[in-house]
C-alpha atoms as a PDB file:
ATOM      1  CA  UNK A   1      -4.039 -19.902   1.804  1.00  0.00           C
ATOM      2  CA  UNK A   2      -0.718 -18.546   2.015  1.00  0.00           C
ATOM      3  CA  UNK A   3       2.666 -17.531  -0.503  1.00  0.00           C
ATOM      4  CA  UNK A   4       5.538 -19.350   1.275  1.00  0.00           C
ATOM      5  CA  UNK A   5       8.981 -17.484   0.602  1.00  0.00           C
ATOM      6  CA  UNK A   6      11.820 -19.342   1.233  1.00  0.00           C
ATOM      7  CA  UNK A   7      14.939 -17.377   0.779  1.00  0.00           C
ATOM      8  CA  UNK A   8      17.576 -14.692   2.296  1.00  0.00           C
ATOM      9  CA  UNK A   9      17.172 -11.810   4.674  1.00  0.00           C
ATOM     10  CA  UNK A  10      19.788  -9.561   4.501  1.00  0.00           C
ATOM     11  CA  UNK A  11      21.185  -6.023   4.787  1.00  0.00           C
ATOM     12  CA  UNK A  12      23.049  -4.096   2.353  1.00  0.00           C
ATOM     13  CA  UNK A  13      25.777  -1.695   3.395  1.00  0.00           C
ATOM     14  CA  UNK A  14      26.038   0.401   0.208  1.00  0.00           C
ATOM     15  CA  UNK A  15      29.295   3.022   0.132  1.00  0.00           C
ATOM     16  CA  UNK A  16      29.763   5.364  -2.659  1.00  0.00           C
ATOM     17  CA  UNK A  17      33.016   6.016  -3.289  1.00  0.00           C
ATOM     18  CA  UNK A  18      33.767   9.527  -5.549  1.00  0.00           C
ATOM     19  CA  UNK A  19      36.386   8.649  -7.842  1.00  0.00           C
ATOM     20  CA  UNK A  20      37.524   6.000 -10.244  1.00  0.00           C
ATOM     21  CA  UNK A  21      38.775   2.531  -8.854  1.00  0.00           C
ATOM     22  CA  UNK A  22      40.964   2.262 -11.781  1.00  0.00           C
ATOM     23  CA  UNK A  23      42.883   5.352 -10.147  1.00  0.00           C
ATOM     24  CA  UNK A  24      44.105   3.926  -7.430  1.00  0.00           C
ATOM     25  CA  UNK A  25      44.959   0.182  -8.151  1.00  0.00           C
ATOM     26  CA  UNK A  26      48.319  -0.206  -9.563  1.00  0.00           C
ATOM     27  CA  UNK A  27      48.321  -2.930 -12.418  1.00  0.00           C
ATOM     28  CA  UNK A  28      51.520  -3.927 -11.465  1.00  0.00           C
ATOM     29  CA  UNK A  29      50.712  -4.221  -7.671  1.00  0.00           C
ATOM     30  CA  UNK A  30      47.465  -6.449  -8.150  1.00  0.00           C
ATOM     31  CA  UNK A  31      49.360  -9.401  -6.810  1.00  0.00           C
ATOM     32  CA  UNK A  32      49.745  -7.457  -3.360  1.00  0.00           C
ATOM     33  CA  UNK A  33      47.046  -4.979  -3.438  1.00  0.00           C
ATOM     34  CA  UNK A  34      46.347  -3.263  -0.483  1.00  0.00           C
ATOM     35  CA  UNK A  35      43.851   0.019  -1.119  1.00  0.00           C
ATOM     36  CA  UNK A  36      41.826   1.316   0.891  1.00  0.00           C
ATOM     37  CA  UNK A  37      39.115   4.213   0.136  1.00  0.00           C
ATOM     38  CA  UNK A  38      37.162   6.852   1.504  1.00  0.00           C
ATOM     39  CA  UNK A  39      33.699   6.854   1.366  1.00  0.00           C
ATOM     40  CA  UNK A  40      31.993   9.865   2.802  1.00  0.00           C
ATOM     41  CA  UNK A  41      28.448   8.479   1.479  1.00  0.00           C
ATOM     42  CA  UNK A  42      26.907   5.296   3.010  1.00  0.00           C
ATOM     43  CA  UNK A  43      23.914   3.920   3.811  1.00  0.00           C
ATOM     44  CA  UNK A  44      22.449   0.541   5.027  1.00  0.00           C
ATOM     45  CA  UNK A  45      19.238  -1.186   3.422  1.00  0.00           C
ATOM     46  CA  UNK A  46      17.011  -3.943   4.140  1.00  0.00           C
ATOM     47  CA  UNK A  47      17.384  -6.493   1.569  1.00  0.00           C
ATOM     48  CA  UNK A  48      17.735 -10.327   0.685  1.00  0.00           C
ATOM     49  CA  UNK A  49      15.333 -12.210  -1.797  1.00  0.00           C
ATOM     50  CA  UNK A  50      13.056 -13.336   0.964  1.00  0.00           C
ATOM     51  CA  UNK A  51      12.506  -9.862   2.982  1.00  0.00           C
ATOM     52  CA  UNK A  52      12.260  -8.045  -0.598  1.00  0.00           C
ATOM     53  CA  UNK A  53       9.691 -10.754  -2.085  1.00  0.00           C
ATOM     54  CA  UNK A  54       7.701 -10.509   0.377  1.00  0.00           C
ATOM     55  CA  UNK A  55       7.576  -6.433   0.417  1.00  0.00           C
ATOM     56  CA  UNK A  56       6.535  -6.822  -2.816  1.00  0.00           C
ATOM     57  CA  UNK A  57       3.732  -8.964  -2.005  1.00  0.00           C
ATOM     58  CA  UNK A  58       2.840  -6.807   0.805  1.00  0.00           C
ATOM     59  CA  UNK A  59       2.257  -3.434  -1.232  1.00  0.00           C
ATOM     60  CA  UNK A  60      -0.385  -6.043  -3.286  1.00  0.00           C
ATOM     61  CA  UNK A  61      -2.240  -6.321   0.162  1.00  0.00           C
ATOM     62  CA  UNK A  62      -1.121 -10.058  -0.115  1.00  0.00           C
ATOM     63  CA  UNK A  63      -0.251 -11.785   3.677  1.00  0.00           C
ATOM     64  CA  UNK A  64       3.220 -13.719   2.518  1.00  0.00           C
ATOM     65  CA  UNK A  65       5.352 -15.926   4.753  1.00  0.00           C
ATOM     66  CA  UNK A  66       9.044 -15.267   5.190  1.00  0.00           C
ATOM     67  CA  UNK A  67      10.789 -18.711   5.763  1.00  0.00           C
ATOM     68  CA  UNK A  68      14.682 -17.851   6.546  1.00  0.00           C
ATOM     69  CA  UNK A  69      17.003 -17.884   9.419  1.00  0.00           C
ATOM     70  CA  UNK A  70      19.043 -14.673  10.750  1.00  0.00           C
ATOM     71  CA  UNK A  71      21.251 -13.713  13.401  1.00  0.00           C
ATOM     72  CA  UNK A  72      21.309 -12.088  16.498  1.00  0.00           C
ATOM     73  CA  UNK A  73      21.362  -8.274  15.024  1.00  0.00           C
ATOM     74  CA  UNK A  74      18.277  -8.785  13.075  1.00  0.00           C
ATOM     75  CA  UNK A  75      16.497  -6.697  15.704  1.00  0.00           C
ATOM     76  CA  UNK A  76      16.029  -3.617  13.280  1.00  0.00           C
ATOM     77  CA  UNK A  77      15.102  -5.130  10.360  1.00  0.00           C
ATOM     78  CA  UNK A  78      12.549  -7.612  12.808  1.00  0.00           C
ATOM     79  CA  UNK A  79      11.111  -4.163  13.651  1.00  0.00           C
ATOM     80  CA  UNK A  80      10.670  -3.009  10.386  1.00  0.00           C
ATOM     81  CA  UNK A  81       8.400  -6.004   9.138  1.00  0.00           C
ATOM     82  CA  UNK A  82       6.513  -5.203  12.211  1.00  0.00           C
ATOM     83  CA  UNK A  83       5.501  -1.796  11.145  1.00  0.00           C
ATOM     84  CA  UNK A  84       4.727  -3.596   7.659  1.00  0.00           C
ATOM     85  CA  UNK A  85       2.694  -5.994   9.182  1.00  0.00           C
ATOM     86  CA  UNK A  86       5.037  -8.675   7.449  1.00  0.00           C
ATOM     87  CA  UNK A  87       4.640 -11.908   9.447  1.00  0.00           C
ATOM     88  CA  UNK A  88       8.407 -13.246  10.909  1.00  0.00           C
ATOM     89  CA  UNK A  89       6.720 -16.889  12.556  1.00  0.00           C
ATOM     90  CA  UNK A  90       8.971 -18.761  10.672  1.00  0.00           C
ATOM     91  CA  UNK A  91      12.138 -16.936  10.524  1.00  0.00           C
ATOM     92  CA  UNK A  92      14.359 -18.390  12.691  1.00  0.00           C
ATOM     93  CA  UNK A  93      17.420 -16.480  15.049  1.00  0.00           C
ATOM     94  CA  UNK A  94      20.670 -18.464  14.794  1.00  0.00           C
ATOM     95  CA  UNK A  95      22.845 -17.966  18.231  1.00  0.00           C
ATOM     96  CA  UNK A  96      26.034 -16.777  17.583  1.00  0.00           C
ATOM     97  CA  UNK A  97      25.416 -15.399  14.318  1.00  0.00           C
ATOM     98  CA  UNK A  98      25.149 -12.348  12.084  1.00  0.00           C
ATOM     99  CA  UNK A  99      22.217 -11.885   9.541  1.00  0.00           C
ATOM    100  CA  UNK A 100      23.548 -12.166   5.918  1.00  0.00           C
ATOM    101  CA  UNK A 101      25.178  -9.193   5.069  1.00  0.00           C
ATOM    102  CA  UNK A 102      26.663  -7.431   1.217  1.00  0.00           C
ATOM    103  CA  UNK A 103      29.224  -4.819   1.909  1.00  0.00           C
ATOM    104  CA  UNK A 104      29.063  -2.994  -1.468  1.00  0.00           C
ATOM    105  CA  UNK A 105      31.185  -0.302  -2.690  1.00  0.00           C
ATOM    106  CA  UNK A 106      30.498   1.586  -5.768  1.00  0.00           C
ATOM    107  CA  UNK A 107      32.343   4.225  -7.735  1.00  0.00           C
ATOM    108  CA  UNK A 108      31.316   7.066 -10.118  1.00  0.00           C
ATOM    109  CA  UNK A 109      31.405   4.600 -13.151  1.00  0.00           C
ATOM    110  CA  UNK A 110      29.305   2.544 -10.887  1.00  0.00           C
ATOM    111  CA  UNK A 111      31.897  -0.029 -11.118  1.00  0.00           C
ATOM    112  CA  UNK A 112      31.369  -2.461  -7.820  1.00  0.00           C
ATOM    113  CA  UNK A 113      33.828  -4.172  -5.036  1.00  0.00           C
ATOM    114  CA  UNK A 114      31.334  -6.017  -3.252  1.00  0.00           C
ATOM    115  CA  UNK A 115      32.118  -8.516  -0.150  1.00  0.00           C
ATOM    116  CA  UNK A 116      29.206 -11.057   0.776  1.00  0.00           C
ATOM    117  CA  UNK A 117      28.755 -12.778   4.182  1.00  0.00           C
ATOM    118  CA  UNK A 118      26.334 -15.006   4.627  1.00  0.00           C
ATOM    119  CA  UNK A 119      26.167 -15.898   8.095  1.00  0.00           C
ATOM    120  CA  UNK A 120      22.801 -17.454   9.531  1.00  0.00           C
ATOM    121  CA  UNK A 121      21.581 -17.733   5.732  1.00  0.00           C
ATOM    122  CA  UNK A 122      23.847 -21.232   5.748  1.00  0.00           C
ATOM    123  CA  UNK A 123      21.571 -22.622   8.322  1.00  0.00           C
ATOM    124  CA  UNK A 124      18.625 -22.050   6.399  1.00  0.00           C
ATOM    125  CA  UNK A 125      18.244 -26.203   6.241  1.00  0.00           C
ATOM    126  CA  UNK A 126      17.027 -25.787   9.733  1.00  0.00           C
ATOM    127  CA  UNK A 127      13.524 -24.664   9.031  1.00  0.00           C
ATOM    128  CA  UNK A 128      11.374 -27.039   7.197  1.00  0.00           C
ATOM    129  CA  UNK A 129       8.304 -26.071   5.024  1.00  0.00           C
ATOM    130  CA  UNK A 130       6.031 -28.396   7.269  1.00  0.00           C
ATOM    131  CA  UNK A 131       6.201 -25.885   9.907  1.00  0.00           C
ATOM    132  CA  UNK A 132       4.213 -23.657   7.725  1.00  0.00           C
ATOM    133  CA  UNK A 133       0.472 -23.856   7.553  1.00  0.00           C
ATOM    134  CA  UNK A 134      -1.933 -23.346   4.833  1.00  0.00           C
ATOM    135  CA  UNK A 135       0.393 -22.765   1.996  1.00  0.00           C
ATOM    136  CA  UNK A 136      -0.689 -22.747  -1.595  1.00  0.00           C
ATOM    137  CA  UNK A 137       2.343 -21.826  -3.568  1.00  0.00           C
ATOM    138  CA  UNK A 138       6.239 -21.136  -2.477  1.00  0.00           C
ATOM    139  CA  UNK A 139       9.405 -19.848  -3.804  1.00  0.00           C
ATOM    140  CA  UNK A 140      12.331 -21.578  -3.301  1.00  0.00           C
ATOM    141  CA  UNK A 141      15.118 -18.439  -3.909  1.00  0.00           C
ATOM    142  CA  UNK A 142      18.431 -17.621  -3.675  1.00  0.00           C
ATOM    143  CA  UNK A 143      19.579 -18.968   0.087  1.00  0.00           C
ATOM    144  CA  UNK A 144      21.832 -21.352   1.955  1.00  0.00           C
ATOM    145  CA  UNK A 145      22.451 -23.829  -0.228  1.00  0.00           C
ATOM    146  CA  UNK A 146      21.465 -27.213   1.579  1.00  0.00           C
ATOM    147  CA  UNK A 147      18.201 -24.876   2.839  1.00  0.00           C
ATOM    148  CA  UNK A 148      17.515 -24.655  -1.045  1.00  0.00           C
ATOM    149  CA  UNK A 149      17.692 -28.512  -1.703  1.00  0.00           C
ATOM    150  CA  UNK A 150      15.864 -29.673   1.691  1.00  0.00           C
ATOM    151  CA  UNK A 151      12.759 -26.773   1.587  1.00  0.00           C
ATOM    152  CA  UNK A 152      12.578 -27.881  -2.610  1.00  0.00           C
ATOM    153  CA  UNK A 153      12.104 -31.214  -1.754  1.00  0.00           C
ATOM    154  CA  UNK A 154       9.740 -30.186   0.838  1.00  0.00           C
ATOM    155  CA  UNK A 155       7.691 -28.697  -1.453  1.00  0.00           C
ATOM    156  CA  UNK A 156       7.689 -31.308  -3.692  1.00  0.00           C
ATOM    157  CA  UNK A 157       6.795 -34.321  -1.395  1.00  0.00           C
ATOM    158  CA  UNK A 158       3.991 -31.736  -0.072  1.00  0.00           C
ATOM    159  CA  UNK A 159       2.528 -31.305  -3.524  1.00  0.00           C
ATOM    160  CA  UNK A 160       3.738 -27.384  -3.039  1.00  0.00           C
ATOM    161  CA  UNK A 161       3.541 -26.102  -6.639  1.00  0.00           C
ATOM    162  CA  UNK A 162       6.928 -23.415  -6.166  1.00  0.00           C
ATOM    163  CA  UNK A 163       9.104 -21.170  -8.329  1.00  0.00           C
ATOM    164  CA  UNK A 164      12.653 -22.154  -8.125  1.00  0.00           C
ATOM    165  CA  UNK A 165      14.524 -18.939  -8.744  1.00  0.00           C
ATOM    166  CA  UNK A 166      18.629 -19.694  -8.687  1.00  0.00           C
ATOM    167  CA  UNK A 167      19.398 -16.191  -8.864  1.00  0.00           C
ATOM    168  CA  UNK A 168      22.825 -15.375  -7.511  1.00  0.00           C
ATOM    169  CA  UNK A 169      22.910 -18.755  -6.115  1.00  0.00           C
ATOM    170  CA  UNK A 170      23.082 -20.825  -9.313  1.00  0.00           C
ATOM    171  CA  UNK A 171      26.750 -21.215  -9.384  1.00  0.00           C
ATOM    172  CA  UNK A 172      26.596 -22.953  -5.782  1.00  0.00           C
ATOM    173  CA  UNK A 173      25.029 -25.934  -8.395  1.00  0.00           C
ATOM    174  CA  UNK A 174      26.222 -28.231 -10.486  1.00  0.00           C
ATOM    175  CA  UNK A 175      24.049 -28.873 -13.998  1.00  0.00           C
ATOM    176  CA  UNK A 176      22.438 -32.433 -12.492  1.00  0.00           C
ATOM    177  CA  UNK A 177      21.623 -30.094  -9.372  1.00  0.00           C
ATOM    178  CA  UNK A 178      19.939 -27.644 -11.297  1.00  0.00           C
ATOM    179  CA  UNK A 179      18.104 -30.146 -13.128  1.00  0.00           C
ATOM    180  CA  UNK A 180      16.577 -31.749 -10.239  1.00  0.00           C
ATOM    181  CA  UNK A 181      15.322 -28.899  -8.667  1.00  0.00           C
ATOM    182  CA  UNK A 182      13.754 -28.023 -12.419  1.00  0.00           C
ATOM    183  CA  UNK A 183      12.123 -31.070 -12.529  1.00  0.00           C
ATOM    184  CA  UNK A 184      10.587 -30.343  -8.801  1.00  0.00           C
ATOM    185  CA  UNK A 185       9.421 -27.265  -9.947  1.00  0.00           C
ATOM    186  CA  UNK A 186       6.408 -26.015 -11.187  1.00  0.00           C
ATOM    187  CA  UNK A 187       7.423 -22.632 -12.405  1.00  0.00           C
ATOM    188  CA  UNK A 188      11.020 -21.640 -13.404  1.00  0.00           C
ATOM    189  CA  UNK A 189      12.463 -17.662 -12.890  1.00  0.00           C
ATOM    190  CA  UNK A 190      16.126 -16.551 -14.192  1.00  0.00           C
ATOM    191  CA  UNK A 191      17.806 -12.983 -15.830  1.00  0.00           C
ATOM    192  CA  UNK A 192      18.779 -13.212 -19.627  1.00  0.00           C
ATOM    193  CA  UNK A 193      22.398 -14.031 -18.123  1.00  0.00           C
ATOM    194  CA  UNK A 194      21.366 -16.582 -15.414  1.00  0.00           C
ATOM    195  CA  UNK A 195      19.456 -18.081 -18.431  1.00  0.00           C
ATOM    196  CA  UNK A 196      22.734 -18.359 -20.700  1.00  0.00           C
ATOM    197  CA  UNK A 197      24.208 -19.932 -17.753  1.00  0.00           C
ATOM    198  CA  UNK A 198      21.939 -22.386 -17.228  1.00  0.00           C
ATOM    199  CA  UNK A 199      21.734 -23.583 -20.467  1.00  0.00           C
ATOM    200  CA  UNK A 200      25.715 -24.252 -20.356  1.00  0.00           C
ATOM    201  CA  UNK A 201      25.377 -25.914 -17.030  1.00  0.00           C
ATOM    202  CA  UNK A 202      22.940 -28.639 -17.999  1.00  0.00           C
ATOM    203  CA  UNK A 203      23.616 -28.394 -21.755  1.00  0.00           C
ATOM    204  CA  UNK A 204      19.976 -27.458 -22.467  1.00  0.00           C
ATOM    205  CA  UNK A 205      18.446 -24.914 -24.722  1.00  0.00           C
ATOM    206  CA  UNK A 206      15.862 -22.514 -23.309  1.00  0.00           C
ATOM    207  CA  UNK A 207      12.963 -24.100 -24.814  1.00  0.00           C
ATOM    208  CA  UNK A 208      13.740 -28.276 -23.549  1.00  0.00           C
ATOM    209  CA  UNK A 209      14.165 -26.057 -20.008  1.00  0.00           C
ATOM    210  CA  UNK A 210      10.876 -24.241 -20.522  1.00  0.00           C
ATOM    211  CA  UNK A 211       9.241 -27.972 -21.524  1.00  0.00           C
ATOM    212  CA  UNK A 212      10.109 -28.995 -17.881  1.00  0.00           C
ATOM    213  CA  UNK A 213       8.167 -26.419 -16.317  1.00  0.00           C
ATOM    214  CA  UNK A 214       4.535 -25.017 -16.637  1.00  0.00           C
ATOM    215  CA  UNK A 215       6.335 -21.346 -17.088  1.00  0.00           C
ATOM    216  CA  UNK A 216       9.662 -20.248 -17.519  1.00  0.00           C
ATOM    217  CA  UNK A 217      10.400 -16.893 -16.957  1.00  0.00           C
ATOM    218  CA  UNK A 218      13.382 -14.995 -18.241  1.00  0.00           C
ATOM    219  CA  UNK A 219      13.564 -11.295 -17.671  1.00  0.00           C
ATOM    220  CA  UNK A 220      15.780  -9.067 -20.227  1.00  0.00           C
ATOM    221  CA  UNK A 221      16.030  -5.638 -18.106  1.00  0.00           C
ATOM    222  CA  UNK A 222      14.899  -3.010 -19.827  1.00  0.00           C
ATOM    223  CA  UNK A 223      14.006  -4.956 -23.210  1.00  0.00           C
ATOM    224  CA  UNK A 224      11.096  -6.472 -20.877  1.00  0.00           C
ATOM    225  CA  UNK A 225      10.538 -10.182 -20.219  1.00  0.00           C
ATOM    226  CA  UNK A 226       9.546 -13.555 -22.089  1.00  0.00           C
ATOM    227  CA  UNK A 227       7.432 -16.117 -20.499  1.00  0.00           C
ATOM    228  CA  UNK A 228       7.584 -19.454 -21.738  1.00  0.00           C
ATOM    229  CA  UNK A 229       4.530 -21.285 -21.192  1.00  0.00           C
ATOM    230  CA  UNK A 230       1.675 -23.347 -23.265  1.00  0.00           C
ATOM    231  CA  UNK A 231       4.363 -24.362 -26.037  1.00  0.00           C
ATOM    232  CA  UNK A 232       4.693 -20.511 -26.812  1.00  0.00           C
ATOM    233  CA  UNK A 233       6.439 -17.502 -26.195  1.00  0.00           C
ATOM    234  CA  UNK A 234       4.783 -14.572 -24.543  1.00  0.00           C
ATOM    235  CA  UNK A 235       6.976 -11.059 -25.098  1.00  0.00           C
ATOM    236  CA  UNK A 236       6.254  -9.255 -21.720  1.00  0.00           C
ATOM    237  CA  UNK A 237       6.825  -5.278 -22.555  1.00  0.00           C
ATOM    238  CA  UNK A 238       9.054  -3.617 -19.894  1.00  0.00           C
ATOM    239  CA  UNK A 239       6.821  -0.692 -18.529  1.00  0.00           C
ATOM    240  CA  UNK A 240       8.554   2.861 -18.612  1.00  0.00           C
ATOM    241  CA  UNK A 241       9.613   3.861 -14.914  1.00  0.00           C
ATOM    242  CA  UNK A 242       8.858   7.449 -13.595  1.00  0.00           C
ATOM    243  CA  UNK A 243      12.564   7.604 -12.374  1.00  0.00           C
ATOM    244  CA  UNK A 244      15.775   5.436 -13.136  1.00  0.00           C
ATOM    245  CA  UNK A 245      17.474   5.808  -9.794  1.00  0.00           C
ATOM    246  CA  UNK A 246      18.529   2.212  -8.424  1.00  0.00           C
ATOM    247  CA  UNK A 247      18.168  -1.570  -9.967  1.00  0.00           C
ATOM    248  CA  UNK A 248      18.818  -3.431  -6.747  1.00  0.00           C
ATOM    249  CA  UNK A 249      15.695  -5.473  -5.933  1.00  0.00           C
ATOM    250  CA  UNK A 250      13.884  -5.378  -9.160  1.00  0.00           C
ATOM    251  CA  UNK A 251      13.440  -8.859 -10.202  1.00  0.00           C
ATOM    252  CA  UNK A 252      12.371  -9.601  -6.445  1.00  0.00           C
ATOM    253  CA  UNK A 253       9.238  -7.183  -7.122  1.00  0.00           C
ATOM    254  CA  UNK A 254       8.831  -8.730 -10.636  1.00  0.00           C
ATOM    255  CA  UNK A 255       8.811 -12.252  -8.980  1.00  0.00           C
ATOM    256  CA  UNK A 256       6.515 -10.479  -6.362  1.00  0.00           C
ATOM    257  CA  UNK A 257       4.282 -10.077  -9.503  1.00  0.00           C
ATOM    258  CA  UNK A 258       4.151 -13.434 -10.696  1.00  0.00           C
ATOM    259  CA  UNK A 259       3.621 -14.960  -7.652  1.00  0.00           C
ATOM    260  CA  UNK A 260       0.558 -12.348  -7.184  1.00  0.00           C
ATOM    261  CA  UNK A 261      -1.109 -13.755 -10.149  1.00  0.00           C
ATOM    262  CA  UNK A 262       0.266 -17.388 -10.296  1.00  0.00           C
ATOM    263  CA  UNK A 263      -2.048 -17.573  -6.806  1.00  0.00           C
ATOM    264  CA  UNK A 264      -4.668 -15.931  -8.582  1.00  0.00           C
ATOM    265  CA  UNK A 265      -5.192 -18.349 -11.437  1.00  0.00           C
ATOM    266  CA  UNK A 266      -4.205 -15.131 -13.761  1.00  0.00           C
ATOM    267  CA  UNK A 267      -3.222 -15.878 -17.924  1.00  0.00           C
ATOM    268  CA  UNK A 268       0.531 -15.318 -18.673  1.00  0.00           C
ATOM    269  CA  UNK A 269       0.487 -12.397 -19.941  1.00  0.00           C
ATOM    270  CA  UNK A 270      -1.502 -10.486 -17.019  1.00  0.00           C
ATOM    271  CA  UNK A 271       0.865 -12.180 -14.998  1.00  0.00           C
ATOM    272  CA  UNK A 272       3.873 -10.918 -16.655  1.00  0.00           C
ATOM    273  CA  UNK A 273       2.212  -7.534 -17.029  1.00  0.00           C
ATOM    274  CA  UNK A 274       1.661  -6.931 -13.278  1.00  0.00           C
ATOM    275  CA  UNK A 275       4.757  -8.421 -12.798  1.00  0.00           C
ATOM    276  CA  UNK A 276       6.761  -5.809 -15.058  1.00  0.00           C
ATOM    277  CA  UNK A 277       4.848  -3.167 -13.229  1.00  0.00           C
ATOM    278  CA  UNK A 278       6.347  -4.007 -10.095  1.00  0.00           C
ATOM    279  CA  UNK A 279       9.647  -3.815 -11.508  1.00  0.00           C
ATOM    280  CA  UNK A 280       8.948  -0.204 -12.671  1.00  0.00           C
ATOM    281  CA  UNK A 281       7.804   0.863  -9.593  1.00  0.00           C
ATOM    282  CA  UNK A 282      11.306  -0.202  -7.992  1.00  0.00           C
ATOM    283  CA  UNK A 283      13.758   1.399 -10.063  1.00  0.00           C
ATOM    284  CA  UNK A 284      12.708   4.593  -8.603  1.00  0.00           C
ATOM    285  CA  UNK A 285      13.908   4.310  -5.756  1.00  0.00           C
ATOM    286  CA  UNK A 286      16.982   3.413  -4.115  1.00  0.00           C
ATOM    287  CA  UNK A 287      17.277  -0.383  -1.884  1.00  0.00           C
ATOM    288  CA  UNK A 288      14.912  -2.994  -2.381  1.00  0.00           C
ATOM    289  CA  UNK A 289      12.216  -1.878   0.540  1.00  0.00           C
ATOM    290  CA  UNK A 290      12.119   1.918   0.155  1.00  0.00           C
ATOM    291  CA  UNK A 291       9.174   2.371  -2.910  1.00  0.00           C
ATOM    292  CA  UNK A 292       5.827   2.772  -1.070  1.00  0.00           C
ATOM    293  CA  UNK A 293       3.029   2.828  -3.864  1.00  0.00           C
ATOM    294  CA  UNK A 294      -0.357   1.836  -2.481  1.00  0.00           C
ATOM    295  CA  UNK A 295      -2.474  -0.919  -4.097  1.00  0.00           C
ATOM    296  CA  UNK A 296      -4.552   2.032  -5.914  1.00  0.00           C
ATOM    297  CA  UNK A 297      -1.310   3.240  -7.246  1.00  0.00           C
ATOM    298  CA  UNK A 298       0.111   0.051  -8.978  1.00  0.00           C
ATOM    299  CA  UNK A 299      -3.907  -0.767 -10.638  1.00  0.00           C
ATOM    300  CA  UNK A 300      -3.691   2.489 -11.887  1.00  0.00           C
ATOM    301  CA  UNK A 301       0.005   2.457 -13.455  1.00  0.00           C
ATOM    302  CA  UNK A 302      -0.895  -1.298 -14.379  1.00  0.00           C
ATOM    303  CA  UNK A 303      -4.076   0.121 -16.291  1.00  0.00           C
ATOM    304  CA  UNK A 304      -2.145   3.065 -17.949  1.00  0.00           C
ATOM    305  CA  UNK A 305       0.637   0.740 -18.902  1.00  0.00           C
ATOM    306  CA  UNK A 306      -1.716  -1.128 -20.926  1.00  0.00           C
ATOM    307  CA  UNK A 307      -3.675   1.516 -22.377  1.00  0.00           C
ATOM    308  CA  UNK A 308      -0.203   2.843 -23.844  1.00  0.00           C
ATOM    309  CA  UNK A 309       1.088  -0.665 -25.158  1.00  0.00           C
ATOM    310  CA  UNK A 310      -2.584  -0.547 -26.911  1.00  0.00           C
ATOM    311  CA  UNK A 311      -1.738   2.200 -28.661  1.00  0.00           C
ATOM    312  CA  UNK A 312       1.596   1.634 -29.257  1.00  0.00           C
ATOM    313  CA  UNK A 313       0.612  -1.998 -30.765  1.00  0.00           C
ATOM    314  CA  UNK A 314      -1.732  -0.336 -33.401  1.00  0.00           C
ATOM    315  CA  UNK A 315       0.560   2.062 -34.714  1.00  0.00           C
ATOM    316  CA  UNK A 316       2.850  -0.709 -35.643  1.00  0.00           C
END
């Protein structure tokens, strides 16, 4: 039995420009701004919620399935999930297409321009979860967004317990959207901001969302997590990274983490630790597919990370 991810591939140009935006855009000119700037550092990363996921899951010695559709210049990043021995049967090429691509400049405040195309990610309705064999849980993440509805529903009519994780895409939704894919869903994943919105979009308070769902999961950076499940609260320590060198991709290993342990029939709390773990691991290292710990590596930073909350717990 299988993890079905449903979700983007992508890549992520990333340019570092080495100044300050804010010195050179006129104020006065932003009504016909036309800048352009040099960027002598730039490099190009495997990403999307989907490819990244399923990494994740990979590094865990899990076998995930990637359900997403691409263009035709996906030939590199097919190659690398072939030397990770990440399964591509069910993502599908889309002629006449690029993959789904973020064109993201940063400056030395870390300030960010960033230009999204999504290309063969708004034909992701054209797969359908029935194509995929053996599945016993599923993530329906950020993607196209009629993809998101139809492979939801899927799930749903297939008795597919999945995570619905909005992500970037929650403002494609309205609140009654939202809501129906919440009350599809088994499990519920957002940030600390998606969560505000949410709320204001269907004009419910964290705990009548968390009531919908076996687990709700809100992640809070580096002030950890909280898992709502069981008519409690479960305050998920954030586990000290080794390095702080590049956010991008770390609530895709932290949903990597769940997913690990929601399969394995885990308690909340493992769940979120392993989870939290993940995230650590990521953050020290730039993209979202670059961090290559082996499975030894994350039991043993997963075992150290507990032995240190111990302690920390009884001196309080």
């Amino acid at each position: 039995m299988q993890i079905l991810i449903c979700g983007s591939m992508a890549f992520d140009t990333i340019m570092v420009f080495p100044d300050r935006f804010k010195n050179h855009i006129l104020p006065e000119k932003i009504h016909m701004l036309n800048v352009a700037f040099l960027v002598p550092e730039m490099r190009r990363e495997f990403g999307g919620t989907a490819g990244n996921i399923a990494y994740n899951l990979k590094l865990l010695e899990d076998d995930p399935l990637i359900m997403a559709t691409v263009g035709e210049d996906f030939v590199a990043y097919d190659n690398w999930l072939n030397t990770n021995n990440i399964s591509s049967t069910h993502i599908k090429k889309i002629a006449n297409n690029f993959t789904a691509q973020a064109f993201i400049t940063t400056d030395i405040d870390d300030n960010q321009i960033t230009a999204f195309h999504p290309g063969a990610m708004n034909e992701s309705h054209l797969n359908s979860v029935g194509e995929a064999q053996d599945v016993m849980l599923a993530i329906i993440a950020p993607d196209g967004r009629e993809g998101m509805f139809k492979h939801a529903k899927e799930c749903f009519d297939a008795k597919i317990p999945f995570l619905f994780d909005p992500g970037q895409g929650l403002p494609m939704f309205n609140g009654n959207e939202l809501l129906s894919f919440i009350e599809m869903a088994d499990y519920l994943a957002v940030n600390d901001y998606e969560a505000q919105m949410l709320q204001e979009k269907t004009g419910l308070t964290l705990s009548e969302l968390a009531s919908k769902v076996k687990a709700m999961f809100v992640t809070l950076g580096a002030n950890g997590s909280h898992i709502y499940a069981d008519g409690q609260r479960f305050d998920i320590p954030c586990v000290k990274a080794h390095d702080i060198v590049d956010p991008t991709g770390c609530g895709d290993a932290y949903r990597a983490g769940l997913l690990f342990g929601i399969s394995r029939g885990w308690d909340w709390p493992t769940c979120g630790r392993l989870a939290s773990v993940m995230g650590s691991i990521k953050i020290g290292s730039r993209g979202g597919q670059n961090h290559r710990p082996t499975k030894t590596e994350i039991e043993q930073i997963y075992t150290q990370a507990l032995v240190d909350q111990t302690k920390l717990d009884e001196n309080i």
